[in-house]
C-alpha atoms as a PDB file:
ATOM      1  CA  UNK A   1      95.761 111.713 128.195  1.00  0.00           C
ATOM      2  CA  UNK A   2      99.004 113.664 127.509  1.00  0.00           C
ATOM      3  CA  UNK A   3      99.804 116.177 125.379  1.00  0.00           C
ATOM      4  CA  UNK A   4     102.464 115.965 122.808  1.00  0.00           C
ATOM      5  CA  UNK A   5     103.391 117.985 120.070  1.00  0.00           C
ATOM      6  CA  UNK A   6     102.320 117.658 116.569  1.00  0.00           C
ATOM      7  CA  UNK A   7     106.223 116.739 115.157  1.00  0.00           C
ATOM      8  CA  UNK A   8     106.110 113.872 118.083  1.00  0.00           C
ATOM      9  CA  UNK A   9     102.692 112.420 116.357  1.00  0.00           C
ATOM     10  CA  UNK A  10     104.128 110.423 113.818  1.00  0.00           C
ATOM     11  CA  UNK A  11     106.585 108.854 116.006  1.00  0.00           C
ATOM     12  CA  UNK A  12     104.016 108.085 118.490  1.00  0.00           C
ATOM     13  CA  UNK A  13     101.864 106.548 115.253  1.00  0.00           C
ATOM     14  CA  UNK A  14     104.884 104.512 114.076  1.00  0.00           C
ATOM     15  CA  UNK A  15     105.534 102.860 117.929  1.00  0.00           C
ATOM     16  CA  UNK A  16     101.882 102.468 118.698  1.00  0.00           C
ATOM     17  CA  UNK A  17     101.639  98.373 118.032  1.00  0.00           C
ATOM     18  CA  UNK A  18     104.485  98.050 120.433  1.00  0.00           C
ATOM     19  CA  UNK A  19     103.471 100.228 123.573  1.00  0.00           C
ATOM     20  CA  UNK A  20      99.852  98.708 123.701  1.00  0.00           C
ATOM     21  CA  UNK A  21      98.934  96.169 121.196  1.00  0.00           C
ATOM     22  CA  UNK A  22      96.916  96.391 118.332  1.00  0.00           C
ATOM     23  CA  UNK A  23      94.067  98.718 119.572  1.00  0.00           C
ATOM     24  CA  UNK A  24      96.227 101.571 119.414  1.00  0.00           C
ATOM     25  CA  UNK A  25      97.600 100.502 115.481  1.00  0.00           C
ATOM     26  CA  UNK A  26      93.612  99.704 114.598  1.00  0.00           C
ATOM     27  CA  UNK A  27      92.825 103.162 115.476  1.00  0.00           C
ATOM     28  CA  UNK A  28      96.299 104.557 113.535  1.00  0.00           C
ATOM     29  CA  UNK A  29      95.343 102.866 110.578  1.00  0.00           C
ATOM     30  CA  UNK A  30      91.252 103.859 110.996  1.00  0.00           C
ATOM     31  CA  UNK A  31      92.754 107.867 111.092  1.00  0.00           C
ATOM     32  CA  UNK A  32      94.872 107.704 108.024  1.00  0.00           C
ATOM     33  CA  UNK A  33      91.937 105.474 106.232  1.00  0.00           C
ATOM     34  CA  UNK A  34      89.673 108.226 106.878  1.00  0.00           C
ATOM     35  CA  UNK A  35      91.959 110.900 105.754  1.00  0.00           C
ATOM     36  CA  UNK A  36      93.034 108.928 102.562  1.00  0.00           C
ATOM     37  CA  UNK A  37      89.322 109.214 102.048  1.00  0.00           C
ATOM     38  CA  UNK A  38      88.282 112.639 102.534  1.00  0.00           C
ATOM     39  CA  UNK A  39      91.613 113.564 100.383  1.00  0.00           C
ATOM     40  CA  UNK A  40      90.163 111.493  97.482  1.00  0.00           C
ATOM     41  CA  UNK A  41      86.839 112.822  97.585  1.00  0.00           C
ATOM     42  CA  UNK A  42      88.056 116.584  97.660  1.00  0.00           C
ATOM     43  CA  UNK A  43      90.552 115.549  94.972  1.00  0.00           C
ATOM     44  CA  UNK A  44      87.658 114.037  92.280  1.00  0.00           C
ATOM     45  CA  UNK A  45      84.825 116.562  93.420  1.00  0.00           C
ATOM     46  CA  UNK A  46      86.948 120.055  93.114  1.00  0.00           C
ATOM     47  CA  UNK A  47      86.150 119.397  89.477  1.00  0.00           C
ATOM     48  CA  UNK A  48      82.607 119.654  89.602  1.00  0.00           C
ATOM     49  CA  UNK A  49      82.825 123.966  91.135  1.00  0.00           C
ATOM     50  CA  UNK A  50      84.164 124.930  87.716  1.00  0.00           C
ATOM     51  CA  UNK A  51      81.952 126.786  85.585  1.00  0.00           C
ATOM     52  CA  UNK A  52      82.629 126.447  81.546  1.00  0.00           C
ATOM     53  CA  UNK A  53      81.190 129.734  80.464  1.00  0.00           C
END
């Protein structure tokens, strides 16, 4: 596996379906599905660590 820099990611995410079908795009779009998630869930739960004294 090669090693690219993190600026060269997103073009590598963007040309993925072309270089090797849709394997490469499931797993892009598995990544960002994951991420979307564990943003949400940090965003509705940072609520809960306030204390109303």
């Amino acid at each position: 596996m090669e090693h690219h820099p993190a600026a060269a990611w997103p073009a590598l995410a963007a040309g993925a379906a072309e270089q090797q079908g849709a394997g490469n795009l499931l797993r892009v779009v598995l990544v960002v599905m994951v991420v979307g998630c564990v943003l949400t869930a940090w965003f509705l739960l940072r609520g809960y660590n306030k204390k109303d004294d």
